[in-house]
N, C-alpha and C. Protein backbone atom coordinates (compact mmCIF):
# COMPACT_ATOMS: atom_id res chain seq x y z
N UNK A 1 144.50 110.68 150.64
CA UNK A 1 145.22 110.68 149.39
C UNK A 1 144.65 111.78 148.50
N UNK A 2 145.27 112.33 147.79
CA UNK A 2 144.89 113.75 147.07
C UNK A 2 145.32 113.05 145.93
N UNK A 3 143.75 113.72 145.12
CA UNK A 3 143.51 112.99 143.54
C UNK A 3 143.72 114.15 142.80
N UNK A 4 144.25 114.23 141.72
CA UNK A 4 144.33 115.46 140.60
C UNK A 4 143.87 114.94 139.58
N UNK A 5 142.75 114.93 139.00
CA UNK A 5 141.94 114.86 137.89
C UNK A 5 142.77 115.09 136.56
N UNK A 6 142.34 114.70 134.94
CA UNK A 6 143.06 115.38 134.28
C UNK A 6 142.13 114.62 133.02
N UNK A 7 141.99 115.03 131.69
CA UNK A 7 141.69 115.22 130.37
C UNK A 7 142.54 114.41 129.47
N UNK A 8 142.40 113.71 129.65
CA UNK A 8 143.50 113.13 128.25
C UNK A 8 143.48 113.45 126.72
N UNK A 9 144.67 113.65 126.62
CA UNK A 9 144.48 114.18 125.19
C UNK A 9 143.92 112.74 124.18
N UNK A 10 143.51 113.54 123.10
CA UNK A 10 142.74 112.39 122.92
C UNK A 10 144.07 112.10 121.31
N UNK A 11 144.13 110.80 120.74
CA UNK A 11 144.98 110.58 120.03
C UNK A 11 144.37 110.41 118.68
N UNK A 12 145.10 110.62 117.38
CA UNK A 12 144.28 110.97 116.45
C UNK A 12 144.25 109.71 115.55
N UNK A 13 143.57 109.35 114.79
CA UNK A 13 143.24 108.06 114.48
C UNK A 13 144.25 107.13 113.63
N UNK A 14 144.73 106.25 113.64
CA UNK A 14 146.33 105.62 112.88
C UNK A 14 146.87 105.09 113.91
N UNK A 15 148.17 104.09 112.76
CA UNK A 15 148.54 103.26 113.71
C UNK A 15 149.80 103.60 114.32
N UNK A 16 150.65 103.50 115.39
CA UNK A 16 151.31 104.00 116.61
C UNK A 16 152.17 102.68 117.35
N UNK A 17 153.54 103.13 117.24
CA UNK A 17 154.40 102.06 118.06
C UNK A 17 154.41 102.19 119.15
N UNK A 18 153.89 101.29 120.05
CA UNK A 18 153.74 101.17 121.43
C UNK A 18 154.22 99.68 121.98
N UNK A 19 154.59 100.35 123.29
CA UNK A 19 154.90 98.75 124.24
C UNK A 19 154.33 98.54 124.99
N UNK A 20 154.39 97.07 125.31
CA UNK A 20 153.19 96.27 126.00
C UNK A 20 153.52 96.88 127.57
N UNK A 21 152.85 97.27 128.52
CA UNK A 21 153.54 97.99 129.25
C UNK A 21 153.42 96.63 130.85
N UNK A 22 151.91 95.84 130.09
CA UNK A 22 151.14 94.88 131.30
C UNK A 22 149.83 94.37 130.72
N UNK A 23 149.94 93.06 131.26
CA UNK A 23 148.56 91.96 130.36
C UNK A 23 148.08 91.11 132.02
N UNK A 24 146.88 91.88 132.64
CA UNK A 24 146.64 91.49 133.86
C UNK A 24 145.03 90.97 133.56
N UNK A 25 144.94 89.81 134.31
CA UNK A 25 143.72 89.21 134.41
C UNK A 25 142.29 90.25 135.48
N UNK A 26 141.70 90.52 134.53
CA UNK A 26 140.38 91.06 135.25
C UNK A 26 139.35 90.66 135.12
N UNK A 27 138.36 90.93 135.53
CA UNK A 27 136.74 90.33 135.69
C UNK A 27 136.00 91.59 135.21
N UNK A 28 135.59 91.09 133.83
CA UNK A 28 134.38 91.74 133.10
C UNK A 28 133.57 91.87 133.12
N UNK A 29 132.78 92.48 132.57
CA UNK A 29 131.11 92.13 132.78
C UNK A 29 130.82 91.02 131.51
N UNK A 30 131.58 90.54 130.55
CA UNK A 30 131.56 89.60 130.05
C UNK A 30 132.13 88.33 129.99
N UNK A 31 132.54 88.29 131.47
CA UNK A 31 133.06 86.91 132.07
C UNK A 31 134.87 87.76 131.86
N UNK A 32 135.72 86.70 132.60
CA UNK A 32 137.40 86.77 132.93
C UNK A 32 137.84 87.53 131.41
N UNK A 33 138.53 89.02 132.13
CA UNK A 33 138.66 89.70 130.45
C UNK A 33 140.57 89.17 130.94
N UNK A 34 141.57 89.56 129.76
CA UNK A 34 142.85 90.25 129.79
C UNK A 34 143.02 91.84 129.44
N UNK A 35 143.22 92.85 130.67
CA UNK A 35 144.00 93.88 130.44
C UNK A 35 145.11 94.02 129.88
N UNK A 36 145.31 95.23 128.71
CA UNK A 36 146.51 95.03 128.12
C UNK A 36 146.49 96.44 128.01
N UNK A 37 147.69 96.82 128.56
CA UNK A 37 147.96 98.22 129.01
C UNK A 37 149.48 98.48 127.66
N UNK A 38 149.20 99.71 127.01
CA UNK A 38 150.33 99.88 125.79
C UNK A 38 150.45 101.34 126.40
N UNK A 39 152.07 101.84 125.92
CA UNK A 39 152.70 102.98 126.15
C UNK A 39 153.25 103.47 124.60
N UNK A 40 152.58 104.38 124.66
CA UNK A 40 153.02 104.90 122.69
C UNK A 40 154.46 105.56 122.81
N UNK A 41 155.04 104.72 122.20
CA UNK A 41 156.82 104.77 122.32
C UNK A 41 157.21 106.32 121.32
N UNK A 42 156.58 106.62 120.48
CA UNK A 42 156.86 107.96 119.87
C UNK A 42 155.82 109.08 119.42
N UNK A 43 156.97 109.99 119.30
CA UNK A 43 156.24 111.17 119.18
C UNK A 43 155.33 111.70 117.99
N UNK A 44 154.09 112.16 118.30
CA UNK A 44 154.04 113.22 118.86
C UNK A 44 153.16 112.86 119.92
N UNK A 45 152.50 111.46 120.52
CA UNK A 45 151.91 111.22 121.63
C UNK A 45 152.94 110.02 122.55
N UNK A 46 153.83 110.20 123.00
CA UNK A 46 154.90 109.64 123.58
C UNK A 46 154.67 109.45 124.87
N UNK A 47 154.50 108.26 125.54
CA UNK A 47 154.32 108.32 126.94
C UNK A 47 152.95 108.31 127.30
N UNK A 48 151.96 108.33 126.03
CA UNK A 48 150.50 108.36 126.51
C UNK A 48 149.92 106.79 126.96
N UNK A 49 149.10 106.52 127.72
CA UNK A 49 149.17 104.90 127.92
C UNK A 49 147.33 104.62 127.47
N UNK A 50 147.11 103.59 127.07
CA UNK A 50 145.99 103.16 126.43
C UNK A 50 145.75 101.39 127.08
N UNK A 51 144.64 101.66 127.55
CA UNK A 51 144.49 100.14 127.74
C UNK A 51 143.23 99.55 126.59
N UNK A 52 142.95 98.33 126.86
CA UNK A 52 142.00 97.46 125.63
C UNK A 52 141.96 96.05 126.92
N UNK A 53 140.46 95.38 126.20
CA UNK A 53 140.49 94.00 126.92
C UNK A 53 139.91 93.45 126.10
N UNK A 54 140.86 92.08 126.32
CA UNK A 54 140.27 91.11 125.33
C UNK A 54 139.47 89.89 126.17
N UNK A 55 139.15 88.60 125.63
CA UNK A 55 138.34 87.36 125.78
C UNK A 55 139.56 86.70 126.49
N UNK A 56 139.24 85.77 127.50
CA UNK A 56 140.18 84.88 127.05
C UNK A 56 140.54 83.49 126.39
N UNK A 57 139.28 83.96 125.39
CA UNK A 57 139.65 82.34 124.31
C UNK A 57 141.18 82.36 124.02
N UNK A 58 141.75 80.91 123.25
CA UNK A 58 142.59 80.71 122.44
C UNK A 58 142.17 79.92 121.24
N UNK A 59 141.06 80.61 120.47
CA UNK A 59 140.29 80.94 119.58
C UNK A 59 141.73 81.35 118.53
N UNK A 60 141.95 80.78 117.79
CA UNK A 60 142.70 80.95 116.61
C UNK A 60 142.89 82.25 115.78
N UNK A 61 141.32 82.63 116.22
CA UNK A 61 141.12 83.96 115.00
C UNK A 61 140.62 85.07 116.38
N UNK A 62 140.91 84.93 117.62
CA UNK A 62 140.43 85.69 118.81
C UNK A 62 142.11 86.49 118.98
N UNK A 63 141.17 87.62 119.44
CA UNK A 63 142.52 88.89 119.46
C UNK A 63 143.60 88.57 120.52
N UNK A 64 143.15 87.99 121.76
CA UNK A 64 144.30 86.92 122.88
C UNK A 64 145.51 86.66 121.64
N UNK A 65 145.10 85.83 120.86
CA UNK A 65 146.12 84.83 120.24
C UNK A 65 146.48 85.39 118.91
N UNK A 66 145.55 86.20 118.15
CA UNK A 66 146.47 87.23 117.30
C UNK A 66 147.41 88.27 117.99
N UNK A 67 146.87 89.14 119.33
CA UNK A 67 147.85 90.38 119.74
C UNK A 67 148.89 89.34 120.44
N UNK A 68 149.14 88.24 120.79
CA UNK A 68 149.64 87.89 121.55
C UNK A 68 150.88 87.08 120.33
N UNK A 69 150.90 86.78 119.46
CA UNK A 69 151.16 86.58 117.79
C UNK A 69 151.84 87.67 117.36
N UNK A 70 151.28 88.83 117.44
CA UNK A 70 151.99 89.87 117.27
C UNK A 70 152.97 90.42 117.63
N UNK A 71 153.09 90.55 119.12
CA UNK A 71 153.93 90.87 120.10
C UNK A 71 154.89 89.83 119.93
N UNK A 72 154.79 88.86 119.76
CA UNK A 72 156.30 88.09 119.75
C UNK A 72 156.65 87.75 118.34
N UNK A 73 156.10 88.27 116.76
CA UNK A 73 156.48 88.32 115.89
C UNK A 73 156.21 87.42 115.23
N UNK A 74 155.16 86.49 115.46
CA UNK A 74 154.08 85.50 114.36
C UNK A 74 153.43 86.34 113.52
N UNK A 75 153.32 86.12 112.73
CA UNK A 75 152.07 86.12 111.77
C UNK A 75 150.97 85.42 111.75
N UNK A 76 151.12 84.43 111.88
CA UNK A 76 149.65 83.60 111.62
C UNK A 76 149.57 82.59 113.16
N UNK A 77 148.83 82.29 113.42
CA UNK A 77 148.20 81.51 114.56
C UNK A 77 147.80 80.52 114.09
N UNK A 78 148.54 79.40 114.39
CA UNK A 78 148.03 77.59 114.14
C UNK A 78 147.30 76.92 115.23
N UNK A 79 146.88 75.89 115.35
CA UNK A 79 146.62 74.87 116.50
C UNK A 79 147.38 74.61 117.75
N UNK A 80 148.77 74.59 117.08
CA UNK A 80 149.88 74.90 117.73
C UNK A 80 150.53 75.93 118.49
N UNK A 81 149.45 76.83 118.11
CA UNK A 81 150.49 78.61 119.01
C UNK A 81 149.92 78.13 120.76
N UNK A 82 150.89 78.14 121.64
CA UNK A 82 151.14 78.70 122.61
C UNK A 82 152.07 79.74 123.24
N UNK A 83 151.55 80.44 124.11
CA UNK A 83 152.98 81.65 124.57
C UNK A 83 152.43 81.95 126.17
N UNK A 84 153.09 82.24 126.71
CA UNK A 84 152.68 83.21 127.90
C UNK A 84 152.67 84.38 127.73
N UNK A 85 151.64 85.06 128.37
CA UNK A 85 151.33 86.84 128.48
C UNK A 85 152.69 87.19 128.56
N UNK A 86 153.45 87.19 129.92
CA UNK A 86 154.26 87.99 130.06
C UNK A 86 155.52 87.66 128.99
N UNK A 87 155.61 87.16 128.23
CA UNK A 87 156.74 87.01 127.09
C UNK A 87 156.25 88.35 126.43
N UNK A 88 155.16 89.02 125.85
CA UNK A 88 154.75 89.66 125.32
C UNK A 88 154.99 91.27 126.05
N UNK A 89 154.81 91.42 127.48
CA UNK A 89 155.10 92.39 128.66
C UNK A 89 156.36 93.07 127.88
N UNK A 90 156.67 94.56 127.80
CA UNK A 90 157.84 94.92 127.68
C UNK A 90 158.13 94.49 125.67
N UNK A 91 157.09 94.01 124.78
CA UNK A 91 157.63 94.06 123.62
C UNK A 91 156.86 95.43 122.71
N UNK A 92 157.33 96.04 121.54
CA UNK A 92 156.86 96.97 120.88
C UNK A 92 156.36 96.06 119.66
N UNK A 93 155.49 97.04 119.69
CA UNK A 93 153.96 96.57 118.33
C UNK A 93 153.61 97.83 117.93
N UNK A 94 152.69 97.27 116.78
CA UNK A 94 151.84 98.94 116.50
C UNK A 94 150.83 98.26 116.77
N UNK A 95 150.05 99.99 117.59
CA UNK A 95 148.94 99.48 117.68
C UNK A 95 147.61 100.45 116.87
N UNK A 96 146.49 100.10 116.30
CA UNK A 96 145.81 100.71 115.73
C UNK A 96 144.58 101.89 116.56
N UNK A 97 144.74 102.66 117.18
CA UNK A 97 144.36 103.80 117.35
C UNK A 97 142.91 104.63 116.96
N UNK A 98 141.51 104.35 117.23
CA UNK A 98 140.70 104.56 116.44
C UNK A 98 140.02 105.65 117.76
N UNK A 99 138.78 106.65 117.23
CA UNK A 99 138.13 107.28 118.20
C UNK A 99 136.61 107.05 118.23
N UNK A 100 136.17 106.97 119.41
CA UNK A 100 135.10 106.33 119.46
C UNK A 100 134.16 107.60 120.64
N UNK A 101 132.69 107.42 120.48
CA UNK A 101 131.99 108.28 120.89
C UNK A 101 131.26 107.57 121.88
N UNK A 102 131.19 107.52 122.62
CA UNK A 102 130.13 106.73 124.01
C UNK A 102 129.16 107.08 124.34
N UNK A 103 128.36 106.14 124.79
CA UNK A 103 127.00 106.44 125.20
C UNK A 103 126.68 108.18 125.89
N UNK A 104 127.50 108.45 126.69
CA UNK A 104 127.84 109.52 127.14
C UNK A 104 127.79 110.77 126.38
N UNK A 105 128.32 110.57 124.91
CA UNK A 105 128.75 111.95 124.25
C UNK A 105 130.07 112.14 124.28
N UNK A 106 130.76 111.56 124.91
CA UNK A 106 132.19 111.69 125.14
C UNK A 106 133.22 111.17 124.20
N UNK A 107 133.67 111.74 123.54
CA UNK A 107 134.93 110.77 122.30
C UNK A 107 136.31 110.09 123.43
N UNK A 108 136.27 108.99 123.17
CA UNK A 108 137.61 108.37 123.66
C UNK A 108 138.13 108.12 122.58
N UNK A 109 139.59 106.85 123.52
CA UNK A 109 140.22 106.21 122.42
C UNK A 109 140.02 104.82 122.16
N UNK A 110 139.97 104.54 121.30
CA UNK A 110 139.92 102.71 121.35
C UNK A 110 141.28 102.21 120.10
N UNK A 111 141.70 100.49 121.71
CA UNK A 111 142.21 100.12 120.60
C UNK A 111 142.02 99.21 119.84
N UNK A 112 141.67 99.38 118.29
CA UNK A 112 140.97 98.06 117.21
C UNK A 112 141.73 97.41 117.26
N UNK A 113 143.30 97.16 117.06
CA UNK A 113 144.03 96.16 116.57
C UNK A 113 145.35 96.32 116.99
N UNK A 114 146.43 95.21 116.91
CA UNK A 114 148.13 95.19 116.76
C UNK A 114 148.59 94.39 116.35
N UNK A 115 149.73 94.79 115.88
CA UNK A 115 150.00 93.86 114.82
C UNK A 115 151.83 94.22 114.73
N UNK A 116 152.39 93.31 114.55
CA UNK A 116 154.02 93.41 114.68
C UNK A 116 154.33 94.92 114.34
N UNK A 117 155.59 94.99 114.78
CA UNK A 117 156.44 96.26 114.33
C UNK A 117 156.79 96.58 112.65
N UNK A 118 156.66 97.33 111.89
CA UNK A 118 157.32 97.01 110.93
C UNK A 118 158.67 97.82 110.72
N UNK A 119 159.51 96.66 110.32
CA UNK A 119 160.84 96.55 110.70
C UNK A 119 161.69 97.99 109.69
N UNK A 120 162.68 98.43 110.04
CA UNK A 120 162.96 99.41 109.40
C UNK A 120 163.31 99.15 108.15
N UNK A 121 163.74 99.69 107.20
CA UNK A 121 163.88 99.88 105.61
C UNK A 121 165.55 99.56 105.67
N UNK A 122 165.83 98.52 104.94
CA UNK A 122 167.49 98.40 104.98
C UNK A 122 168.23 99.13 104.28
N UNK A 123 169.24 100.28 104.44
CA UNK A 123 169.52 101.18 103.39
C UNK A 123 170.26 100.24 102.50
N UNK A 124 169.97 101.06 101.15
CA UNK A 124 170.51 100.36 99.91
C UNK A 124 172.12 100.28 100.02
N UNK A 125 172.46 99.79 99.56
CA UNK A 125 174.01 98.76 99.10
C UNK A 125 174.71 99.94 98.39
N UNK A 126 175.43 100.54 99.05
CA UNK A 126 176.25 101.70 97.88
C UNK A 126 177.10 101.27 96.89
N UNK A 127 176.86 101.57 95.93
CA UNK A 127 177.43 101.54 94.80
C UNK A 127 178.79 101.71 94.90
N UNK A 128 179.83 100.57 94.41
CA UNK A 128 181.31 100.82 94.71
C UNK A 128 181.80 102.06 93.43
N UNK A 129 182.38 103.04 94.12
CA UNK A 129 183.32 103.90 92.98
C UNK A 129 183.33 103.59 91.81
N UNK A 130 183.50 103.78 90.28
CA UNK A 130 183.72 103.25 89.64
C UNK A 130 185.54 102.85 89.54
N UNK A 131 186.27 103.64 90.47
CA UNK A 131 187.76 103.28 90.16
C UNK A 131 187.89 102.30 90.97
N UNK A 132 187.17 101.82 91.71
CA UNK A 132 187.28 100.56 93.13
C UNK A 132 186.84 99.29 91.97
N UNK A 133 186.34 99.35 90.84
CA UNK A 133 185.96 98.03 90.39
C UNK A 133 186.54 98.00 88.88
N UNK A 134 187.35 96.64 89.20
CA UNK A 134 187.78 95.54 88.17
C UNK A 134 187.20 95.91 86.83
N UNK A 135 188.23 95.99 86.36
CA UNK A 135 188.32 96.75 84.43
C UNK A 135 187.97 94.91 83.93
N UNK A 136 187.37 94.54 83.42
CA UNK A 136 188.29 93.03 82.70
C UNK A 136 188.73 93.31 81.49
N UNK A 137 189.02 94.76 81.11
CA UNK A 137 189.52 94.79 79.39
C UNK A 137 190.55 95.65 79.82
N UNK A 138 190.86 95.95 81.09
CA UNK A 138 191.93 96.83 81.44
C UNK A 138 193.29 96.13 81.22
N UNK A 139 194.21 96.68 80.70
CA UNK A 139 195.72 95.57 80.15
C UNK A 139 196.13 95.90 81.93
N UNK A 140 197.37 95.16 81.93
CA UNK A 140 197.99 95.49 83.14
C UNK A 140 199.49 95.83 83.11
């Protein structure tokens, strides 16, 4: 199999609409992590993919059950939140984007946080004509 190496560009710090692309169970060095693989849906880093791992508590205030809150459009996490990973697979979030320096010397990317989409801006209500609206002192 022939490997081609490559540099990733590195992404600049802010937050970024991306989709969940895959949330796969792996083995950490801090016990059973979740992989969560995001695809940054726009430009000017479009198509770049970023993974993160979390715990797998369902820890109320643990990132499992906030990003997982997020992705399907909760806000807050009760006693009560359950969901499955893959409901979340295939949804857009922002995700927060930070750069980090490693033991190495090397700057990557990390991701701190996600948190719902925010929804677009509803354009304002146009103003009817003034000849389209009802005189009430107009005679007839």
């Amino acid at each position: 199999m022939k490997v081609q190496a490559y540099v990733p560009e590195l992404i600049e710090t802010g937050w970024y609409k991306a989709r969940i692309k895959a949330i796969t169970p792996e083995e950490g060095k801090f016990g059973p992590q979740l992989k969560w693989v995001f695809e940054i849906v726009a430009e000017p880093y479009a198509g770049q993919t970023l993974s993160a791992w979390v715990n797998q508590s369902m820890n109320t205030t643990g990132r499992l059950v906030l990003w997982g809150c997020a992705a399907l459009g909760e806000t807050v996490a009760t006693e009560d939140t359950e969901f499955d990973t893959e409901d979340c697979v295939g949804r857009v979030v922002e995700i927060q984007v930070t750069e980090k320096t490693g033991k190495d010397g090397k700057v990557y990317n990390k991701v701190e946080d996600v948190r719902p989409p925010k929804k677009a801006k509803a354009k304002a209500k146009a103003e009817p004509d003034i000849e389209d609206v009802d005189d009430p002192f107009e005679k007839d």
